[in-house]
Protein backbone atom coordinates (compact mmCIF):
# COMPACT_ATOMS: atom_id res chain seq x y z
CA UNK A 1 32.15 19.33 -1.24
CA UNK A 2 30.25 20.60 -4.09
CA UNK A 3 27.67 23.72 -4.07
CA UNK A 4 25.08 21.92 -4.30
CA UNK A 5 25.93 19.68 -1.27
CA UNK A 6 26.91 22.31 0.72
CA UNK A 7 22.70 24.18 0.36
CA UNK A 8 21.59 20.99 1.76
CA UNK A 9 23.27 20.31 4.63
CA UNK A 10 22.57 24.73 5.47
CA UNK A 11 18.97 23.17 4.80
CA UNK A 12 19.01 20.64 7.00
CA UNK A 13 21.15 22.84 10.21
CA UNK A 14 18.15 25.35 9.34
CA UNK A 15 15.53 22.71 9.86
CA UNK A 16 17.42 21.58 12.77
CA UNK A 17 17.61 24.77 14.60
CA UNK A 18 13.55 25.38 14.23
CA UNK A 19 12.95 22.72 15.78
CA UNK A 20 15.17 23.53 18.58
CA UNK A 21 12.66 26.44 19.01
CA UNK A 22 10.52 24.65 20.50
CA UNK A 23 11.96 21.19 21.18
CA UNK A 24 14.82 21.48 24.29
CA UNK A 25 17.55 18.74 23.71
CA UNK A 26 16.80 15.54 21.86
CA UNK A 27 19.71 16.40 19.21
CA UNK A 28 20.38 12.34 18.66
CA UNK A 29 16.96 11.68 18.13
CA UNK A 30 16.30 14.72 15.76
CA UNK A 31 19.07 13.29 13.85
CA UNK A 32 17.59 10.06 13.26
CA UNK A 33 14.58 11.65 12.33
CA UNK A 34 16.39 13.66 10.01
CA UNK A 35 18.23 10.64 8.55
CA UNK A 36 14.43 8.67 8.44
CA UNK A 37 13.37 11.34 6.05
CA UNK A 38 15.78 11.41 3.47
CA UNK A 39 16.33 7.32 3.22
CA UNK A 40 12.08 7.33 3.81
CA UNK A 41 12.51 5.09 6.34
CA UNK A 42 10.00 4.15 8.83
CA UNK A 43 11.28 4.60 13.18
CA UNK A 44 9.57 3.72 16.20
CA UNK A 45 10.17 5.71 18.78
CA UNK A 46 10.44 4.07 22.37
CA UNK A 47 10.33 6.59 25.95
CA UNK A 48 9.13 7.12 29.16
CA UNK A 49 5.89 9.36 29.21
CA UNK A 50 6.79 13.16 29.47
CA UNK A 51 9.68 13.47 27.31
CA UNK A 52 8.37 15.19 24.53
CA UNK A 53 7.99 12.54 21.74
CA UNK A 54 5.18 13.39 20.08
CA UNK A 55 5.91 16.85 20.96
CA UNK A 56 9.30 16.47 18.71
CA UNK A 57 7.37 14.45 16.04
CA UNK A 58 4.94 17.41 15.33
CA UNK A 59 7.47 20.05 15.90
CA UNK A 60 9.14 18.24 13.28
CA UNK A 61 5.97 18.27 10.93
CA UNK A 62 5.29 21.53 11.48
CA UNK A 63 9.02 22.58 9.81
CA UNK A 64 8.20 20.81 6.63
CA UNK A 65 6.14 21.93 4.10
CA UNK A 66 4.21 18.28 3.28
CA UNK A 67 1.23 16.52 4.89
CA UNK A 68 0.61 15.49 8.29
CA UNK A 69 -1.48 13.42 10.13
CA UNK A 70 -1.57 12.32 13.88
CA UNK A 71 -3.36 8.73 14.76
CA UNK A 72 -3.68 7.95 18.10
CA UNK A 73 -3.79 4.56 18.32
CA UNK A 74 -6.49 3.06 20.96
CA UNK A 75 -8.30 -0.63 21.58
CA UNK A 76 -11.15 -0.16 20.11
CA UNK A 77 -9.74 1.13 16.42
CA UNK A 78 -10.29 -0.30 13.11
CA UNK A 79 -8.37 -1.14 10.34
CA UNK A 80 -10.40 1.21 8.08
CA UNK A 81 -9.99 3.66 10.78
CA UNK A 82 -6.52 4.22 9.22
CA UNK A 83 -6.61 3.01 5.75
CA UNK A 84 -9.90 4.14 4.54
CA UNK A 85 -12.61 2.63 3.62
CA UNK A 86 -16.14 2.62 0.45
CA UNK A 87 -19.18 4.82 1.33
CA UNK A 88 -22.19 4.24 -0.19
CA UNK A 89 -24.11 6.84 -1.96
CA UNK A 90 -27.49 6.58 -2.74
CA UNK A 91 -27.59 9.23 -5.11
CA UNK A 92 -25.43 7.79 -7.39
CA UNK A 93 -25.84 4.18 -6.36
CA UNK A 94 -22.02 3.69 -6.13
CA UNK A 95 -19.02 3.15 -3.96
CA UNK A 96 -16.93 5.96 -3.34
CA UNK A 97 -13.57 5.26 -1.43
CA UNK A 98 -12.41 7.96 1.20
CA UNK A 99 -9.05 7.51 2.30
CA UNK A 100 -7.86 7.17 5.83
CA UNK A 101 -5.33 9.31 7.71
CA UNK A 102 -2.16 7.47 6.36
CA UNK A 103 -2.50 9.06 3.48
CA UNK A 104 0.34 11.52 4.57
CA UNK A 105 4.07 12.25 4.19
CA UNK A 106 4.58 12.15 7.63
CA UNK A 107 2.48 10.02 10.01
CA UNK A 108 2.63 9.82 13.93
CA UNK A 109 1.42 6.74 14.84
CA UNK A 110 0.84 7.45 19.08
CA UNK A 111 0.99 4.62 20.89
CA UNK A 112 1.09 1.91 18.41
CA UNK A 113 1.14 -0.66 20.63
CA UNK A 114 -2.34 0.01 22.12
CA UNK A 115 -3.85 -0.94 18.85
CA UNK A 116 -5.05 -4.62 18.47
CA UNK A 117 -3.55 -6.92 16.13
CA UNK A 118 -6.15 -6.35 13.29
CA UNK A 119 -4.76 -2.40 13.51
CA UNK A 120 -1.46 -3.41 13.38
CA UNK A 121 -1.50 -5.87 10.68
CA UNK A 122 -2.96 -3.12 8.18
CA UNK A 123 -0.07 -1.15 9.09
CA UNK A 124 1.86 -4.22 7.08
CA UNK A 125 0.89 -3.50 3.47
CA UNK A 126 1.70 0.54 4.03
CA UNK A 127 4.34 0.59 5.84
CA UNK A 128 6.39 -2.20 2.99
CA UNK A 129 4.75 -1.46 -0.29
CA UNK A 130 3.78 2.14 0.27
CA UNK A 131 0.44 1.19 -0.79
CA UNK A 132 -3.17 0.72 0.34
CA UNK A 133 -6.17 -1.44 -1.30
CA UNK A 134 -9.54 -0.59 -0.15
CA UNK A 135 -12.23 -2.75 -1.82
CA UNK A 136 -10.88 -3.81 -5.17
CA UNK A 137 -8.69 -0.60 -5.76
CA UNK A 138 -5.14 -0.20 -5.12
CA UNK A 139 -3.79 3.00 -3.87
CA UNK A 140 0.01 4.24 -3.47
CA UNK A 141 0.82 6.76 -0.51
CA UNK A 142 2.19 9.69 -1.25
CA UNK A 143 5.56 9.98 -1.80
CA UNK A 144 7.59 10.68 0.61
CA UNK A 145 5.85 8.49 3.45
CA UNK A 146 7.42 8.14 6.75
CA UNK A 147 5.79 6.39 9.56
CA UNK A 148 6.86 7.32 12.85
CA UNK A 149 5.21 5.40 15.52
CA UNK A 150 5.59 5.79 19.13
CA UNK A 151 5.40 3.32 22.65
CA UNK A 152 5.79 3.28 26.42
CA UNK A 153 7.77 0.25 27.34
CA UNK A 154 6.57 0.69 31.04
CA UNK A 155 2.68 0.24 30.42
CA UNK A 156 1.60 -3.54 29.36
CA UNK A 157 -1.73 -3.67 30.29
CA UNK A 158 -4.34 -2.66 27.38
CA UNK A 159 -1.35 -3.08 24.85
CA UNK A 160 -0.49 -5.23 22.48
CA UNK A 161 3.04 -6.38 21.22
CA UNK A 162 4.31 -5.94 17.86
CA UNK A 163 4.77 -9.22 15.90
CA UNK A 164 8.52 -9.23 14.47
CA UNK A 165 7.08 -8.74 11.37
CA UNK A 166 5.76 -5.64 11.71
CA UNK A 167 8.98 -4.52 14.16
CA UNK A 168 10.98 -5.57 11.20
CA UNK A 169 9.67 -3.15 9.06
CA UNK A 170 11.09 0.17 10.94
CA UNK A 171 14.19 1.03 10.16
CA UNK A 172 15.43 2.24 13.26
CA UNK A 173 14.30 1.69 17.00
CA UNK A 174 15.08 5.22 18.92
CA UNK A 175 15.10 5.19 22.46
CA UNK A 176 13.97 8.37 23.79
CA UNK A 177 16.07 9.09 27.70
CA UNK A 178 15.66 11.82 30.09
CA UNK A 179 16.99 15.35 29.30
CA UNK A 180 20.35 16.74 30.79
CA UNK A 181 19.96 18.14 34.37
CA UNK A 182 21.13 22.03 32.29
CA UNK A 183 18.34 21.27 29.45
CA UNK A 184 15.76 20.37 31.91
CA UNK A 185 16.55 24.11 34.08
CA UNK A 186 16.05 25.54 30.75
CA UNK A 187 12.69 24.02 30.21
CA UNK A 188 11.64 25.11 33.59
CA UNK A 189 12.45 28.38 33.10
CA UNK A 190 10.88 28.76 29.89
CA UNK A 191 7.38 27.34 31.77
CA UNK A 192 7.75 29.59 34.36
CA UNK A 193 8.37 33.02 32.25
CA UNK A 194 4.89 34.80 31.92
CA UNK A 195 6.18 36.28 28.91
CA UNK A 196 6.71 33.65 26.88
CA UNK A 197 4.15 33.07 24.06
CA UNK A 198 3.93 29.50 22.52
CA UNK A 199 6.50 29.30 19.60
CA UNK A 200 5.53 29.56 16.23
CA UNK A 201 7.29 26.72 13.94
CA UNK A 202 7.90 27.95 10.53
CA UNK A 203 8.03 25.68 7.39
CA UNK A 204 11.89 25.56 6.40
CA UNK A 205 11.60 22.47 3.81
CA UNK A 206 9.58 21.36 1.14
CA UNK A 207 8.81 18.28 -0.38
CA UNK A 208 10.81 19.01 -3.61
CA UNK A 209 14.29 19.57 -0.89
CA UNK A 210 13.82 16.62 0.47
CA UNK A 211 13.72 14.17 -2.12
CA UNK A 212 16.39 16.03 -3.96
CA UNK A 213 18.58 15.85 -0.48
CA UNK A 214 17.61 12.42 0.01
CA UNK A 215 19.24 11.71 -3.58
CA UNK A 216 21.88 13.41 -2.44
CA UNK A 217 22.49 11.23 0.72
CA UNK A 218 22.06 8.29 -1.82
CA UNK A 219 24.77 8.84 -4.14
CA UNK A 220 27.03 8.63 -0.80
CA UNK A 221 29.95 6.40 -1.75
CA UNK A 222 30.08 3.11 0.76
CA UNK A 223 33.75 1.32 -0.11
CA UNK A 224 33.28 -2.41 -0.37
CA UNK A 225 35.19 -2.93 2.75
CA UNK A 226 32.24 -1.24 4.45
CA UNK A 227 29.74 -3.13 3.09
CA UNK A 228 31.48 -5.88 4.34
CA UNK A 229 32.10 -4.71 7.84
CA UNK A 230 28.46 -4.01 7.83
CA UNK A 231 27.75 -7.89 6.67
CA UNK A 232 29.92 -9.53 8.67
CA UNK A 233 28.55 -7.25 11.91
CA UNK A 234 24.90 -9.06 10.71
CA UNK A 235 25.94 -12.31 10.85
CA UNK A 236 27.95 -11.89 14.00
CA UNK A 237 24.25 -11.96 15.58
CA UNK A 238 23.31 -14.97 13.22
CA UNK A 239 26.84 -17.03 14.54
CA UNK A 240 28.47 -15.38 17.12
CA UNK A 241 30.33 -18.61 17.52
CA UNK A 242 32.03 -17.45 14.53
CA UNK A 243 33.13 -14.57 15.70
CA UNK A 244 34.37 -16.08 19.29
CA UNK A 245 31.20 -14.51 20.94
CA UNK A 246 30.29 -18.51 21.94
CA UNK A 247 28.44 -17.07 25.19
CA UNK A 248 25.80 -15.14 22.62
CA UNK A 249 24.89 -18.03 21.18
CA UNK A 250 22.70 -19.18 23.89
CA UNK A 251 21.75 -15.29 24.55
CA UNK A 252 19.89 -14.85 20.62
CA UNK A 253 17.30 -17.30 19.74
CA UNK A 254 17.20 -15.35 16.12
CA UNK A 255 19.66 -12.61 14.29
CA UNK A 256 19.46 -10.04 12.40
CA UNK A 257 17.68 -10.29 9.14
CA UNK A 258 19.12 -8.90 5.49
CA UNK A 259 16.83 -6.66 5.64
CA UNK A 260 19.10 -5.49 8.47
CA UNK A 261 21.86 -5.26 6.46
CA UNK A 262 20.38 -2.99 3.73
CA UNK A 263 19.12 -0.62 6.87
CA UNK A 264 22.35 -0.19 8.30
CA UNK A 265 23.79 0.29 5.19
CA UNK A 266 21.11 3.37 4.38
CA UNK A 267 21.30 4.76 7.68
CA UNK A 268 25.13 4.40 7.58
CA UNK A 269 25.40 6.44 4.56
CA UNK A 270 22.73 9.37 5.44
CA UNK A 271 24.49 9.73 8.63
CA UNK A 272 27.97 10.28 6.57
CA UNK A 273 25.94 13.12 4.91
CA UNK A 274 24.21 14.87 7.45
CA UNK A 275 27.72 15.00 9.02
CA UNK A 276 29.00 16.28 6.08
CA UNK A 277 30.74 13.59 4.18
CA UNK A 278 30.52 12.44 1.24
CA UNK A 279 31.90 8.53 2.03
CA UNK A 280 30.93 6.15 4.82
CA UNK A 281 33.31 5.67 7.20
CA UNK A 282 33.21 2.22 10.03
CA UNK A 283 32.31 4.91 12.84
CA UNK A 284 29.00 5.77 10.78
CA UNK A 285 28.52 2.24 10.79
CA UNK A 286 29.23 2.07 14.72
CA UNK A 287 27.08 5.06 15.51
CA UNK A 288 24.30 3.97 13.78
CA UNK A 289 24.24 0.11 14.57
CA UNK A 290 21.83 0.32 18.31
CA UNK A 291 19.78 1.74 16.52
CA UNK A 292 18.96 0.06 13.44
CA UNK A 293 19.77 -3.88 15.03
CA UNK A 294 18.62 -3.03 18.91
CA UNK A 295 14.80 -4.04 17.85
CA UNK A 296 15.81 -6.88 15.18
CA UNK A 297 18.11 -9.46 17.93
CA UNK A 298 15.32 -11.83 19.25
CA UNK A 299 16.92 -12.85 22.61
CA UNK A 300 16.32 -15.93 24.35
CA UNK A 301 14.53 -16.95 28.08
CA UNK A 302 17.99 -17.26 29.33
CA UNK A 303 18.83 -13.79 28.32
CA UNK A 304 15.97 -12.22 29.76
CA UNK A 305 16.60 -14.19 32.91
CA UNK A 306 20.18 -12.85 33.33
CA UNK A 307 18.77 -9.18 32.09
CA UNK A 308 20.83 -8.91 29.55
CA UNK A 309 19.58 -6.23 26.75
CA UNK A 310 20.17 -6.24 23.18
CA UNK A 311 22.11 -2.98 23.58
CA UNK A 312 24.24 -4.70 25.24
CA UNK A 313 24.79 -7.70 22.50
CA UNK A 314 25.32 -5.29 19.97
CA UNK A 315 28.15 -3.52 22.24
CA UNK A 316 29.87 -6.81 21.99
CA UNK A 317 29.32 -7.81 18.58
CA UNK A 318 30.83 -4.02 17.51
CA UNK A 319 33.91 -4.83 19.90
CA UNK A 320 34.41 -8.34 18.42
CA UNK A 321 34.04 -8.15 14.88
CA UNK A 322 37.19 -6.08 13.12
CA UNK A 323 36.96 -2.94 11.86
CA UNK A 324 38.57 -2.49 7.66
């Protein structure tokens, strides 16, 4: 491991440990988010209410030296509410554009799925293209730009769903579960000290760090037998027939997309590097796969009828399709 590689991952354990400051538990998840930054890939983030998601997304922002911007998504918002829109001055006798709150590094998107379709849909552009036209003028995010949007899967009325197109376009789906029963006591006793004084999250990375570690975590060899693992495991959701999986057939109406396949490969090898390799291995693949296929597998009536979960698809796609 060279010097160089070596700073950055004490950078990242040092941006991992101020956020433990004030965030109890949630390692996985910080990891993902972690891995989201340096591939500058976009997550959606799916929990209960109460178990600190936002609270971990700012925490997060508030460790990094780069723009942030929270937009809490509601019925009644407008496109322009996020992208920015021309105001007239009379002055002058001109249009002058003022941008909307995307124009970030880091975005928290609150509870995207309150947000009507028209909201959603101007998501589209950003979120693929990194880019935003308002009135005749085209304008590029800055750079990094992460999206990280957020949902309760319990509440359906006053939401709206996603369209696959726009679910498509995250590059991981994290599910967010209750703490341990030990992290929770530790919570509670931190809310119940009258000394304690609300933690102070200091900036521990720039913006310069984490492109440069995010070209790090590119340069991360992937053998061709992984990249064929990782192809093979796509398809497996496209024909499980194929892959004598003949009951999943009926269980997916559509697979994965390649768009899949370059995400797991990403996320495959930034999880190699934030664990301190410098080659993907077939459990980086493995540990990363729920998360990057879970929200891609459209599944079929008969699926939901017999409650089975796309979790669950992906556990059996993992056990049938060999490992190189």
């Amino acid at each position: 491991m060279t010097e160089v590689t070596e700073t950055a991952h004490q950078t990242i354990a040092r941006l991992r440990k101020e956020v433990g400051r004030a965030v109890i538990g949630q390692e996985a998840v910080l990891n993902r988010l972690v891995i989201a930054l340096l591939i500058r890939g976009h997550v959606l983030i799916e929990g209960l209410p109460g178990l600190a998601k936002t609270l971990l997304v700012k925490t997060l922002a508030g460790a990094i030296d780069a723009s942030f911007k929270r937009i809490q998504f509601t019925p009644d918002l407008l496109p322009a509410d996020i992208t920015g829109t021309q105001i007239f001055d009379p002055a002058g006798r001109t249009f002058n554009p003022r941008l909307g709150p995307i124009f970030a590094n880091l975005v928290l998107a609150d509870e995207i799925n309150r947000a009507p379709a028209k909201v959603q849909s101007a998501l589209l552009e950003a979120m693929q293209e990194r880019q935003v036209t308002i009135g005749d003028t085209t304008y590029a995010l800055p750079d990094p730009f992460v999206v990280i949007a957020t949902q309760n899967p319990i509440e359906h009325e006053g939401t709206y769903a996603l369209p696959e197109a726009q679910v498509d376009r995250f590059v991981m789906k994290l599910r967010v579960d209750y703490p341990r029963a030990e992290e929770e006591l530790r919570m509670l006793g931190l809310y119940l000290d009258p000394t304690r004084e609300p933690v102070a999250v200091q900036r521990v990375l720039g913006i310069g760090e984490i492109r440069a570690i995010g070209q790090l975590a590119a340069r991360v060899h992937a053998d061709e037998r992984i990249g064929r693992y990782i192809v093979q495991l796509v398809t497996a959701t496209r024909k499980p027939a194929d892959y004598k999986m003949p009951a999943l057939a009926s269980q997916i109406s559509f697979g994965a997309s390649p768009r899949a396949t370059l995400a797991l490969a990403h996320v495959a090898k930034a999880h190699a590097f934030i664990e301190g390799r410098e080659y993907v291995v077939p459990e980086d693949v493995k540990a990363v796969a729920h998360d990057v296929l879970r929200h891609r597998l459209v599944l079929s009536y008969e699926a939901a009828a017999e409650q089975v979960t796309s979790d669950r698809i992906i556990d059996q796609v993992l056990a049938s399709v060999p490992v190189p």
